[in-house]
C-alpha atoms as a PDB file:
ATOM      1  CA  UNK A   1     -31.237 -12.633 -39.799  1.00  0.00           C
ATOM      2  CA  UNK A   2     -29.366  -9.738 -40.506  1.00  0.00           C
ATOM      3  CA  UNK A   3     -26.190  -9.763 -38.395  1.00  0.00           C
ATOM      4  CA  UNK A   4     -23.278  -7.164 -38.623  1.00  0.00           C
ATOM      5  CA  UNK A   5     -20.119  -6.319 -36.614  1.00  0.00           C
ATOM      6  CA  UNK A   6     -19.272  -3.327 -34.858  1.00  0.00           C
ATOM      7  CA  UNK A   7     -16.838  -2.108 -32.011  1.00  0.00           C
ATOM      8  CA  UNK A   8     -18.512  -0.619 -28.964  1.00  0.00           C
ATOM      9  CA  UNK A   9     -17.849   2.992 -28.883  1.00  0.00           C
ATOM     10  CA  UNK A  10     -20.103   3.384 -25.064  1.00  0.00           C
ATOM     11  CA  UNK A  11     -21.710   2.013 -22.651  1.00  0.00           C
ATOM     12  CA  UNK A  12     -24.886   2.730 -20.886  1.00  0.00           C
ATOM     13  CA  UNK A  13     -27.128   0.459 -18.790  1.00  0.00           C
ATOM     14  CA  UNK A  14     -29.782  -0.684 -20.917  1.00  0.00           C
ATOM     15  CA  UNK A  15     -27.820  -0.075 -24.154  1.00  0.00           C
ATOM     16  CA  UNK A  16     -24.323   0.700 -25.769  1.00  0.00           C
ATOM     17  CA  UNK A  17     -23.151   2.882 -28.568  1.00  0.00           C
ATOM     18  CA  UNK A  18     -21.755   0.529 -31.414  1.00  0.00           C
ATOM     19  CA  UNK A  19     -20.408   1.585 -34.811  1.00  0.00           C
ATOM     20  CA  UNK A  20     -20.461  -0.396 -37.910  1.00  0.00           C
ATOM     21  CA  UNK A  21     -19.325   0.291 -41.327  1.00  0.00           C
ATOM     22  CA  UNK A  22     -18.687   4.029 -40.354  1.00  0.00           C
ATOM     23  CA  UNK A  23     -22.082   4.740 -38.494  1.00  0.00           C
ATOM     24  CA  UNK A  24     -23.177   4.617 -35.070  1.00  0.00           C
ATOM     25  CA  UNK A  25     -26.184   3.103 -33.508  1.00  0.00           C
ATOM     26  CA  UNK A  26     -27.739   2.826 -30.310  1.00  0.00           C
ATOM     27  CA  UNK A  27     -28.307  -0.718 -29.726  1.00  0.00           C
ATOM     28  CA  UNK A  28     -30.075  -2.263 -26.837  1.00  0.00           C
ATOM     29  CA  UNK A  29     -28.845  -5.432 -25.102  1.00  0.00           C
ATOM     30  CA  UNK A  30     -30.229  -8.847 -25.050  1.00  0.00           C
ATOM     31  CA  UNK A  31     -31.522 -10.041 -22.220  1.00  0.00           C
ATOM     32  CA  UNK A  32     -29.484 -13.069 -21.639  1.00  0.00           C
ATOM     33  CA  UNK A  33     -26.780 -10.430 -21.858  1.00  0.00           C
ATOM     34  CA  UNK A  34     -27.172  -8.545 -19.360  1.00  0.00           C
ATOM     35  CA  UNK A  35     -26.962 -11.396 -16.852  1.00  0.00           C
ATOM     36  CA  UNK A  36     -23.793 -12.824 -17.643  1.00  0.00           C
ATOM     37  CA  UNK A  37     -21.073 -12.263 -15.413  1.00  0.00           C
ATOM     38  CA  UNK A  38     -19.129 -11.190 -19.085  1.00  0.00           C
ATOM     39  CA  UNK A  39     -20.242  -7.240 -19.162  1.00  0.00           C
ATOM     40  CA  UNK A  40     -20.017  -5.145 -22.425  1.00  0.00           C
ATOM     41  CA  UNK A  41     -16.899  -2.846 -22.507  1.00  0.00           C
ATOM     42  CA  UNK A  42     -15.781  -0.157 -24.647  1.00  0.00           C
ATOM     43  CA  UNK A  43     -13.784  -1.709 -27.041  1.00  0.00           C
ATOM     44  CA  UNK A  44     -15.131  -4.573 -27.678  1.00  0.00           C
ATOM     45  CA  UNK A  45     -16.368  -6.283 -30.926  1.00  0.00           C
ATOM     46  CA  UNK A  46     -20.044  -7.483 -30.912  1.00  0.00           C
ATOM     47  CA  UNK A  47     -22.506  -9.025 -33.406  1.00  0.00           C
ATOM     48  CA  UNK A  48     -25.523  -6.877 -33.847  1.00  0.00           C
ATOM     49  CA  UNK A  49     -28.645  -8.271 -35.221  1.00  0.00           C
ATOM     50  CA  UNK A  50     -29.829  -5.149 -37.262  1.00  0.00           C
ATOM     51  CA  UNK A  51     -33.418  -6.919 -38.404  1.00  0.00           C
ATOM     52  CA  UNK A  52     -35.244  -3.932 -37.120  1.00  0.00           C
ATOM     53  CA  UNK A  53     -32.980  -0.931 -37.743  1.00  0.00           C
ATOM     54  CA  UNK A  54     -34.765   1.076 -35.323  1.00  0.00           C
ATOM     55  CA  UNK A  55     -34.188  -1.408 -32.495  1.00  0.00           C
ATOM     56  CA  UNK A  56     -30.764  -2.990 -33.396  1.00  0.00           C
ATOM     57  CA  UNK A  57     -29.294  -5.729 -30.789  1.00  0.00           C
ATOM     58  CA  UNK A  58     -26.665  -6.894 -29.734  1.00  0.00           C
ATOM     59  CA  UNK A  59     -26.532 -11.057 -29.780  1.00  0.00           C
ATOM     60  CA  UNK A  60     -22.902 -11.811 -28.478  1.00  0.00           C
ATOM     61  CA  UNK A  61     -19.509 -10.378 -27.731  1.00  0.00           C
ATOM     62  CA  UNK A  62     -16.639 -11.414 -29.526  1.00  0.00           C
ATOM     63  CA  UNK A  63     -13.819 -13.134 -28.043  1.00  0.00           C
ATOM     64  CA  UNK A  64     -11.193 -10.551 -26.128  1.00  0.00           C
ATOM     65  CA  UNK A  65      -7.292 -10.311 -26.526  1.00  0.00           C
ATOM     66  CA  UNK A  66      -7.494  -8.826 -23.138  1.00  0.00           C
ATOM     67  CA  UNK A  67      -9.266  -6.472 -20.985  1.00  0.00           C
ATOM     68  CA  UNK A  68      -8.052  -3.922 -18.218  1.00  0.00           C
ATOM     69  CA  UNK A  69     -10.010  -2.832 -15.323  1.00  0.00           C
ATOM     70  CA  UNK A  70      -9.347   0.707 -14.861  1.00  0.00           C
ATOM     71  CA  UNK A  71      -9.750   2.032 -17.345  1.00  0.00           C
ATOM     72  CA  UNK A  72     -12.533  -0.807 -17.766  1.00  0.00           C
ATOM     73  CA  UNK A  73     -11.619  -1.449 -21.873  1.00  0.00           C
ATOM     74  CA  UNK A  74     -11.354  -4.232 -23.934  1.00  0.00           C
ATOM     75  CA  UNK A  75      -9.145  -5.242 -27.013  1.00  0.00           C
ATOM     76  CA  UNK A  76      -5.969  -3.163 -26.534  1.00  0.00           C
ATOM     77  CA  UNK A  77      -3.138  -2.915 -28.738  1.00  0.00           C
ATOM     78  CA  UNK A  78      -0.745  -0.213 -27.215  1.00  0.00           C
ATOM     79  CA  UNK A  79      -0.713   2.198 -24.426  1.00  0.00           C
ATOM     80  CA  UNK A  80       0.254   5.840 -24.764  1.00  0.00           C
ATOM     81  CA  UNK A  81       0.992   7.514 -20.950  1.00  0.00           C
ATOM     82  CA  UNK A  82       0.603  10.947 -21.200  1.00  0.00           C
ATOM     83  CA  UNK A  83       2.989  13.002 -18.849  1.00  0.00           C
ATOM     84  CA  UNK A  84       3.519  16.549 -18.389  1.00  0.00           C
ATOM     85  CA  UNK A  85       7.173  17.915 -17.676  1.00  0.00           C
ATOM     86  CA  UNK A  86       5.572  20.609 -15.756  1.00  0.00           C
ATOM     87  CA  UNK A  87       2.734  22.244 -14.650  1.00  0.00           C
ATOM     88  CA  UNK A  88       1.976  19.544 -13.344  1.00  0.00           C
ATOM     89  CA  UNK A  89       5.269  18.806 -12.366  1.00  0.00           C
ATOM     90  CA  UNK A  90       6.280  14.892 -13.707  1.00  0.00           C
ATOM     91  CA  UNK A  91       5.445  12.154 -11.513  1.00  0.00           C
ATOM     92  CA  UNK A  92       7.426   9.505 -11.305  1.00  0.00           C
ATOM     93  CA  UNK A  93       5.633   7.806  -9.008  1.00  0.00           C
ATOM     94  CA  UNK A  94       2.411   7.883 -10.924  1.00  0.00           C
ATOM     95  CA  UNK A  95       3.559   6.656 -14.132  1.00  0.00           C
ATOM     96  CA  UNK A  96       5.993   4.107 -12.330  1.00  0.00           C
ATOM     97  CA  UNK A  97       2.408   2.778 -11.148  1.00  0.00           C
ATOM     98  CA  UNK A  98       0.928   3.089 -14.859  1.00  0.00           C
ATOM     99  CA  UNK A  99       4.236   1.042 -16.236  1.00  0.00           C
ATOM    100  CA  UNK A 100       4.059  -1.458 -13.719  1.00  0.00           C
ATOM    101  CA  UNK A 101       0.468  -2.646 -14.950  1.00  0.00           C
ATOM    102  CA  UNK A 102       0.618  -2.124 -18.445  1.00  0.00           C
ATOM    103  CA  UNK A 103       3.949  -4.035 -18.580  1.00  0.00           C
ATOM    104  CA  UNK A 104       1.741  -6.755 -16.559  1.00  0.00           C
ATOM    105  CA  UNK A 105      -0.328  -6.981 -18.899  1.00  0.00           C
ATOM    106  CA  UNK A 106       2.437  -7.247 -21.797  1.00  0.00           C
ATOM    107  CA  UNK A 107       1.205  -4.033 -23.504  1.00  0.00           C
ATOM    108  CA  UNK A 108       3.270  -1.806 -25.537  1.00  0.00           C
ATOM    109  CA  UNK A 109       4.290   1.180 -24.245  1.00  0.00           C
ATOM    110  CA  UNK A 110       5.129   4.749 -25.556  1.00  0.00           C
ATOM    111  CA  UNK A 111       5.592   7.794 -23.536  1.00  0.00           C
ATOM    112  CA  UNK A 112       4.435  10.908 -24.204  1.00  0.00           C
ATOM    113  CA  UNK A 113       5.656  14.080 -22.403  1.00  0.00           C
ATOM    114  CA  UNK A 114       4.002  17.448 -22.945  1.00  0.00           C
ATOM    115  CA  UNK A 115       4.663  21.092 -21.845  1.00  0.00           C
ATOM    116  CA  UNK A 116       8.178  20.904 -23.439  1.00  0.00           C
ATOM    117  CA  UNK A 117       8.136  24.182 -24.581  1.00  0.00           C
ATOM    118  CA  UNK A 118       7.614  25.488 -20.848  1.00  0.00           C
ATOM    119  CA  UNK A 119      10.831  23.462 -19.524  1.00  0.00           C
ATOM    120  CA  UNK A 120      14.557  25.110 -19.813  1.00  0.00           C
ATOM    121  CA  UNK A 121      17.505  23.264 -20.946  1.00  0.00           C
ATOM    122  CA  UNK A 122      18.682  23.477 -17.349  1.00  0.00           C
ATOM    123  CA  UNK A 123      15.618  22.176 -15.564  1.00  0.00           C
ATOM    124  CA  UNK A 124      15.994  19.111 -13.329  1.00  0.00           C
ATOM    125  CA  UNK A 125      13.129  16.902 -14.924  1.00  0.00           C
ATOM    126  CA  UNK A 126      15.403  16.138 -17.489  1.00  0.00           C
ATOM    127  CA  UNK A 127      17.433  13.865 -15.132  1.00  0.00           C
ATOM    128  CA  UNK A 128      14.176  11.675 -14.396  1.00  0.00           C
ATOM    129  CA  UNK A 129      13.301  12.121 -18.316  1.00  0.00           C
ATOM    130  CA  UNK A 130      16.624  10.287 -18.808  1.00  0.00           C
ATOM    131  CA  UNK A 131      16.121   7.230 -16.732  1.00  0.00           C
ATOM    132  CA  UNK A 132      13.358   7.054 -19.187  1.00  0.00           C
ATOM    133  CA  UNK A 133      15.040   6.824 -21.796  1.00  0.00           C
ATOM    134  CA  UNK A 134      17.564   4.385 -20.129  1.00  0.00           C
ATOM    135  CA  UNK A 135      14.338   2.050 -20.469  1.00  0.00           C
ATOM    136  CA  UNK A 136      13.915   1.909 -24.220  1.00  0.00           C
ATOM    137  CA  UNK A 137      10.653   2.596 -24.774  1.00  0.00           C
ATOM    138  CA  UNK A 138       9.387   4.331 -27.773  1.00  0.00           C
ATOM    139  CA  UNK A 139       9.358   8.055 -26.009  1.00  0.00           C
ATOM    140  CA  UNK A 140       7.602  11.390 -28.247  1.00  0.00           C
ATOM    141  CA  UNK A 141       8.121  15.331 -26.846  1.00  0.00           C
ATOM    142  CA  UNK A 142       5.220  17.340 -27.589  1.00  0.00           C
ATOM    143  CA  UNK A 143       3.696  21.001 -26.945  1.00  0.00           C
ATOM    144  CA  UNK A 144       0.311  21.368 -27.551  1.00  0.00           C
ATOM    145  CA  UNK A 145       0.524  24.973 -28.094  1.00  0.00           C
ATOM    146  CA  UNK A 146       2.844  25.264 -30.411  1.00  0.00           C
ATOM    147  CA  UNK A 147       2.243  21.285 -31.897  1.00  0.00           C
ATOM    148  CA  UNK A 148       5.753  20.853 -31.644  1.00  0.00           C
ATOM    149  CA  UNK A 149       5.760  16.677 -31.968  1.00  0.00           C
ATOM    150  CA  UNK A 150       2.492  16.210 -33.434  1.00  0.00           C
ATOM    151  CA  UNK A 151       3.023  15.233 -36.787  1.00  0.00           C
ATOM    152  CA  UNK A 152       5.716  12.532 -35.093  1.00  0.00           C
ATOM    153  CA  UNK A 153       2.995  11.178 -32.494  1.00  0.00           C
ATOM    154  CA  UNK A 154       0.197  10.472 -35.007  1.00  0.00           C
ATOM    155  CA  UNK A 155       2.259   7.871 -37.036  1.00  0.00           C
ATOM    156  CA  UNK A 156       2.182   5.564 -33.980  1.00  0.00           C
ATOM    157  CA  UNK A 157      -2.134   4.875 -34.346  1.00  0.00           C
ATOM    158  CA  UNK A 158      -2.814   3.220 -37.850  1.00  0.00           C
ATOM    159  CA  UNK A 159      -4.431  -0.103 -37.436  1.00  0.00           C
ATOM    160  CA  UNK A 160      -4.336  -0.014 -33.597  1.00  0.00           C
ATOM    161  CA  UNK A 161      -6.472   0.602 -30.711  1.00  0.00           C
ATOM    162  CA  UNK A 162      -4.570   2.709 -28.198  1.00  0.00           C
ATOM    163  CA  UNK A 163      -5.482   3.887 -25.141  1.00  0.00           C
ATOM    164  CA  UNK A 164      -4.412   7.276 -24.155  1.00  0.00           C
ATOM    165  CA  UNK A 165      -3.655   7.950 -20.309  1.00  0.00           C
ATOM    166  CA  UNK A 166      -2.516   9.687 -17.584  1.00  0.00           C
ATOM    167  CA  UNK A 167      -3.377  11.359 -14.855  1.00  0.00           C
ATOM    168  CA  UNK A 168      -5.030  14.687 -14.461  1.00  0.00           C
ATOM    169  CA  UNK A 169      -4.110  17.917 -15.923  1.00  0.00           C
ATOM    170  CA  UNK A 170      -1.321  16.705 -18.195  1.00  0.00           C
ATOM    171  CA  UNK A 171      -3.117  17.500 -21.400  1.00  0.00           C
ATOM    172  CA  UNK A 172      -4.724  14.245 -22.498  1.00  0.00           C
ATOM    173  CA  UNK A 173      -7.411  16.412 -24.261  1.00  0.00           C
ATOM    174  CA  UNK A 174      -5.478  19.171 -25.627  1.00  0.00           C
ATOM    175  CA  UNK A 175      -2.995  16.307 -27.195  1.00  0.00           C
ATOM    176  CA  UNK A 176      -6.621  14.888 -28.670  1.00  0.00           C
ATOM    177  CA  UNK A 177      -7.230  18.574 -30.109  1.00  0.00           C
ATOM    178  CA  UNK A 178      -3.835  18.694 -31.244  1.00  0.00           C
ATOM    179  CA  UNK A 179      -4.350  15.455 -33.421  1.00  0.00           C
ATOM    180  CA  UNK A 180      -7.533  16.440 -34.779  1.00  0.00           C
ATOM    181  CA  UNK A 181      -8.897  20.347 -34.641  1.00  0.00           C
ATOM    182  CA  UNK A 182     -12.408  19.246 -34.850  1.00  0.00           C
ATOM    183  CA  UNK A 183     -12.839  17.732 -31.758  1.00  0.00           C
ATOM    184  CA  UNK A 184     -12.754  20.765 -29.879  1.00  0.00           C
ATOM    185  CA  UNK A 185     -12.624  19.008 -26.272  1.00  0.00           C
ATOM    186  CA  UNK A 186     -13.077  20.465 -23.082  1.00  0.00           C
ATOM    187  CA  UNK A 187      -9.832  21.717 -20.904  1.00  0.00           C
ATOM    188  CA  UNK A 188      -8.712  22.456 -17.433  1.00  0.00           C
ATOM    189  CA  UNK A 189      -5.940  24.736 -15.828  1.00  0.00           C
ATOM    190  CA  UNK A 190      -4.168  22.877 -12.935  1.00  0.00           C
ATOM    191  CA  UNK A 191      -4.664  23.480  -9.711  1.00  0.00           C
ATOM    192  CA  UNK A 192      -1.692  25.556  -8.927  1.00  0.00           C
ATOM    193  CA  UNK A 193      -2.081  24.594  -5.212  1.00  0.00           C
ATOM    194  CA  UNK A 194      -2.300  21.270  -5.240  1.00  0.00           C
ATOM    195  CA  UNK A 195      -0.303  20.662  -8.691  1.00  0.00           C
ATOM    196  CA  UNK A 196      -2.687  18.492 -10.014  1.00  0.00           C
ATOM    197  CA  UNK A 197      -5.615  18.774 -13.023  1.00  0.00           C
ATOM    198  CA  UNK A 198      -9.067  18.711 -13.087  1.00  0.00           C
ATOM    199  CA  UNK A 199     -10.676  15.711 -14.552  1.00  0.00           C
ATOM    200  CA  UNK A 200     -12.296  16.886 -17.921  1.00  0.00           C
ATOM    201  CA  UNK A 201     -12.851  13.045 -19.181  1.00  0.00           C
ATOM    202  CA  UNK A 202     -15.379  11.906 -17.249  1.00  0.00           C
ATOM    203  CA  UNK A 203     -15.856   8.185 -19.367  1.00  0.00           C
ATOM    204  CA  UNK A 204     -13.333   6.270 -21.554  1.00  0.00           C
ATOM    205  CA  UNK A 205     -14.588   7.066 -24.953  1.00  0.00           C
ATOM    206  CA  UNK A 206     -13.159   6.040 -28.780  1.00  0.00           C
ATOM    207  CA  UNK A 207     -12.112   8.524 -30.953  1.00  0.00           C
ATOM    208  CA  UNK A 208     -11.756   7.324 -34.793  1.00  0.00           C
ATOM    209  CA  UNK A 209      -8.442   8.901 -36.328  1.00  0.00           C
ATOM    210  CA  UNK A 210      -5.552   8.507 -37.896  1.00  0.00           C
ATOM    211  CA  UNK A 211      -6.277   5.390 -39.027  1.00  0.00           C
ATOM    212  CA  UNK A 212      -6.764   3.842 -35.900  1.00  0.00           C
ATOM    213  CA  UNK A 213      -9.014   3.952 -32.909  1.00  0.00           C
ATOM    214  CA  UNK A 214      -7.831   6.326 -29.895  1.00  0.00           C
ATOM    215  CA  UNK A 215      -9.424   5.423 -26.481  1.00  0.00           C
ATOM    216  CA  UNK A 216      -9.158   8.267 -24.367  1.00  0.00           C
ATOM    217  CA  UNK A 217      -9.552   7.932 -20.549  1.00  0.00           C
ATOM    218  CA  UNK A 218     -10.701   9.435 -17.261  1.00  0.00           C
ATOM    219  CA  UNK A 219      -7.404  11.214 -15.610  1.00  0.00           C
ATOM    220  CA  UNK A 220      -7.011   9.919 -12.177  1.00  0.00           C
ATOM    221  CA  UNK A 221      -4.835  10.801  -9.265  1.00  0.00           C
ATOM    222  CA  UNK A 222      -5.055   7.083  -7.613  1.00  0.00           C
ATOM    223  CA  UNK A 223      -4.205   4.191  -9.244  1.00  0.00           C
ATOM    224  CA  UNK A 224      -4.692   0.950  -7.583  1.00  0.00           C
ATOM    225  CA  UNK A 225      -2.600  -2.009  -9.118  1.00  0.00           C
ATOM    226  CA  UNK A 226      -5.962  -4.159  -9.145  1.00  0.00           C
ATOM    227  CA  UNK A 227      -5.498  -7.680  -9.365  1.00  0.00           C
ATOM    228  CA  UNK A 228      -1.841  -7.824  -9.385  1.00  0.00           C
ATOM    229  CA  UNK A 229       0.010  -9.737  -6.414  1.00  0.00           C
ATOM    230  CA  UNK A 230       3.234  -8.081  -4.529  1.00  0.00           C
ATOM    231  CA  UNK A 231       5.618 -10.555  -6.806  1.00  0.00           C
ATOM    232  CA  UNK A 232       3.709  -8.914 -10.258  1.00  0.00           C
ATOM    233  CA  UNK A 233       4.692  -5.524  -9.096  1.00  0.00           C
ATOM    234  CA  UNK A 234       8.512  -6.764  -7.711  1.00  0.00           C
ATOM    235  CA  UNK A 235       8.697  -8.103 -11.447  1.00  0.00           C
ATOM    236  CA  UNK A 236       6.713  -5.874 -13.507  1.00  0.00           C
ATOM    237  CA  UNK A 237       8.254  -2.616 -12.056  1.00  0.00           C
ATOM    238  CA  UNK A 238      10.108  -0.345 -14.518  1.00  0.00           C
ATOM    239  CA  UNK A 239      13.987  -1.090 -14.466  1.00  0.00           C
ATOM    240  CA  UNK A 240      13.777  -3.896 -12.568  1.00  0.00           C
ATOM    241  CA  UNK A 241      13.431  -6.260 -16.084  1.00  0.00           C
ATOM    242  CA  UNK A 242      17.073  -7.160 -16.343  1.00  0.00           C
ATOM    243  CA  UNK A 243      17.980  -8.035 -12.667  1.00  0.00           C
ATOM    244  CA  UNK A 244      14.330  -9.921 -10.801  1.00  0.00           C
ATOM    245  CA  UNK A 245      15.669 -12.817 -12.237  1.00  0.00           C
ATOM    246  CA  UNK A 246      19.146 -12.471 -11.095  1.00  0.00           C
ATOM    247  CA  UNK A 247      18.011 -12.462  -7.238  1.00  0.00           C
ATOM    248  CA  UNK A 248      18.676 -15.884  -4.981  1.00  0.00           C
ATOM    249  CA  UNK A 249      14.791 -16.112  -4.403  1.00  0.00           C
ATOM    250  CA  UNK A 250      12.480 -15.728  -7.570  1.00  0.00           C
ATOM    251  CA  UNK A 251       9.354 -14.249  -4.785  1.00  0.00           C
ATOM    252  CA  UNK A 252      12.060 -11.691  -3.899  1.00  0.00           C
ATOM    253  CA  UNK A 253      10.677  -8.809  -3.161  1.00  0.00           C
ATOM    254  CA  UNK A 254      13.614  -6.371  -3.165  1.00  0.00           C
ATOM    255  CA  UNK A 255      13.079  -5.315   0.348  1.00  0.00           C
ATOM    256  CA  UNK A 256      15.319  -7.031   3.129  1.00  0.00           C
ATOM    257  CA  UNK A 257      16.017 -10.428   1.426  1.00  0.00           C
ATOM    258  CA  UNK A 258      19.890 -11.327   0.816  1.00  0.00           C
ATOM    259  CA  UNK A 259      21.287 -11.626  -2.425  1.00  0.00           C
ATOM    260  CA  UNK A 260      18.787  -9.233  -4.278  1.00  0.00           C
ATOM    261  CA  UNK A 261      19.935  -8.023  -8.079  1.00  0.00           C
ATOM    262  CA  UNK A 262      17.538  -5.544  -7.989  1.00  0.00           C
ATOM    263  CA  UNK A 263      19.159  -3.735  -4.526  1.00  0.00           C
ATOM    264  CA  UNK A 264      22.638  -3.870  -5.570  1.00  0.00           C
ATOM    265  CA  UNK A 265      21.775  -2.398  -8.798  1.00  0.00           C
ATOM    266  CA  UNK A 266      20.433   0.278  -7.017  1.00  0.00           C
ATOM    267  CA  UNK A 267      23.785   0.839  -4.646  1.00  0.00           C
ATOM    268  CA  UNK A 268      25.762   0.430  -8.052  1.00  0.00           C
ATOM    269  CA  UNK A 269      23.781   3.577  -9.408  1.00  0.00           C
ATOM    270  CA  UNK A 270      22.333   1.295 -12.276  1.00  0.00           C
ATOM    271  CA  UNK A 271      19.134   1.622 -11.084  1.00  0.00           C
ATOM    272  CA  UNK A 272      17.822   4.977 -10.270  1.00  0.00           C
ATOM    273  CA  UNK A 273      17.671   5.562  -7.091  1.00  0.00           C
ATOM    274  CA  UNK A 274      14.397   7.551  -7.118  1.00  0.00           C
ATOM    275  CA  UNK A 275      13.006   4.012  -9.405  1.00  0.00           C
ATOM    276  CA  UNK A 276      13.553   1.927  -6.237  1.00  0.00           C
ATOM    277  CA  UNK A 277      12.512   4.725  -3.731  1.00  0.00           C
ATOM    278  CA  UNK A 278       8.844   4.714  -5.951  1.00  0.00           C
ATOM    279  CA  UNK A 279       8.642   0.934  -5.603  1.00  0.00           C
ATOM    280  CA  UNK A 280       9.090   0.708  -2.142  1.00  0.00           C
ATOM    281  CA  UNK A 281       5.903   3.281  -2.152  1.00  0.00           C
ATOM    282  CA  UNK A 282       4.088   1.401  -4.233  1.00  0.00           C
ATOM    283  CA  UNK A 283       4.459  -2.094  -2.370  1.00  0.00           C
ATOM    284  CA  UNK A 284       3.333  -0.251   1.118  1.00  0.00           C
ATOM    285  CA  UNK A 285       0.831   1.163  -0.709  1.00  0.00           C
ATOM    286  CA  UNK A 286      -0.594  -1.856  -2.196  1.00  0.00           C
ATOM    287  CA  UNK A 287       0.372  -3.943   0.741  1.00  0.00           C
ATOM    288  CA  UNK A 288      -1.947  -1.163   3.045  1.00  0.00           C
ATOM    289  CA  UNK A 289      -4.429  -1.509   0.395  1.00  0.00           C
ATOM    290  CA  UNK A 290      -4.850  -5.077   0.655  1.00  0.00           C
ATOM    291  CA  UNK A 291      -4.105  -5.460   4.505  1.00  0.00           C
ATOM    292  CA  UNK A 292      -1.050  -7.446   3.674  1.00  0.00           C
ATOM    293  CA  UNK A 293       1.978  -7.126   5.832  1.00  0.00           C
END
């Protein structure tokens, strides 16, 4: 038979979008597929039996180095979180949220804020932009309009698959234009009422540049930490790494135990304070979520 490999590009319900060698095909999905409680993702590698080229199929997925659930993708290498400084205005609490899973999942992480030629010198985002930094993650400063950053950001893609995310309105797709002018993808304004974006990505979908593979995603405005237990967010949590451990009780959950790292780092002004104020969202958030107490 005439098998090949490819990388799933989309997914539909009786077939997916696969490309191989440079060219896309629609393949449908055999049967035995279709049942197994393993589904086809975007991003995965499959083995396409390409016999009848008008008709290619897909025979088996390849094994996964991991797979997320929202955005439902397989076979990532590094995440990019796209955050605007303003318009909409930065949220920590959002990308705390994004950090926390993606550090779960032992991903690497680079941050990406845009807008920075609409923010002063003098504006107080910078002091949340600093705790950032405080973290050490690989951080890039773009503008869109006038591609400050650009030529920086798209030296982090070659020979990975990243996924690109955010939530909505903080110029996922214009940073996609930026890195490649033929792509020519849709845009939103913000709402200025509600300081949010409309979504404009409406399925996670692979774009081939750079030489890598770019996953970009649906924006979103909730994020729920699925599958994660309380203690994965007490010790996946953004500037929490270097004290968790430190705390009498490795379940502590920063709250009202004694002897918590994590809280007295906090009082000592290591922590930002506005870093422990978004946890303690985020756990009654999850804990309403999950109807724990």
């Amino acid at each position: 038979m005439n098998f090949k490999q490819g990388i799933v590009i989309g997914v539909a319900n009786n077939f997916v979008e696969v490309r191989i060698e440079d060219q896309v095909y629609s393949c449908l999905i055999k049967g035995s597929l279709k049942f197994q409680t393993t589904k086809i993702l975007v991003g995965d590698y499959v083995k396409v039996n390409c016999a009848d080229n008008k008709n290619p199929l897909v025979e088996s997925i390849l094994p996964r180095i991991n797979e997320l659930y929202r955005p439902s993708i397989a076979n990532v290498d590094q995440v990019l979180i796209v955050s605007s400084l303003v318009k909409p205005f930065l949220s920590s609490f959002l990308l705390n949220k994004l950090l926390t899973i993606f550090n779960f999942y032992h991903l690497k992480i680079i941050l990406v804020f845009t807008k920075i030629d609409l923010v002063t010198k003098n504006n107080e985002v910078w002091m949340k932009v600093k705790a950032y930094q405080d973290l050490k993650l690989p951080i890039i400063f773009i503008s869109n309009l006038k591609k400050d950053g650009i030529t920086e950001l798209k030296k982090f893609f070659a020979n990975k698959l990243s996924l690109l995310t955010g939530t909505s309105g903080v110029g996922k797709s214009s940073t996609l234009n930026s890195l490649d002018n033929n792509l020519q993808l849709t845009t939103q304004n913000i709402s200025t009422s509600l300081n949010r974006g409309k979504h404009t990505t409406t399925k996670t979908r692979l774009y081939f540049l750079h030489g890598g593979i770019i996953a970009d995603t649906p924006g979103f405005s909730v994020f729920q930490l699925q599958g994660l237990k309380s203690v994965d967010i007490a010790t996946n949590f953004p500037s929490f790494t270097n004290f968790w451990q430190k705390c009498k009780f490795r379940t502590c959950l920063h709250q009202q135990e004694p002897e918590c790292a994590v809280k007295k780092a906090v009082e000592n002004k290591i922590i930002s304070r506005f870093f422990y104020e978004d946890y303690c969202k985020i756990l009654i958030e999850f804990n309403k979520i999950n109807n724990l107490k």
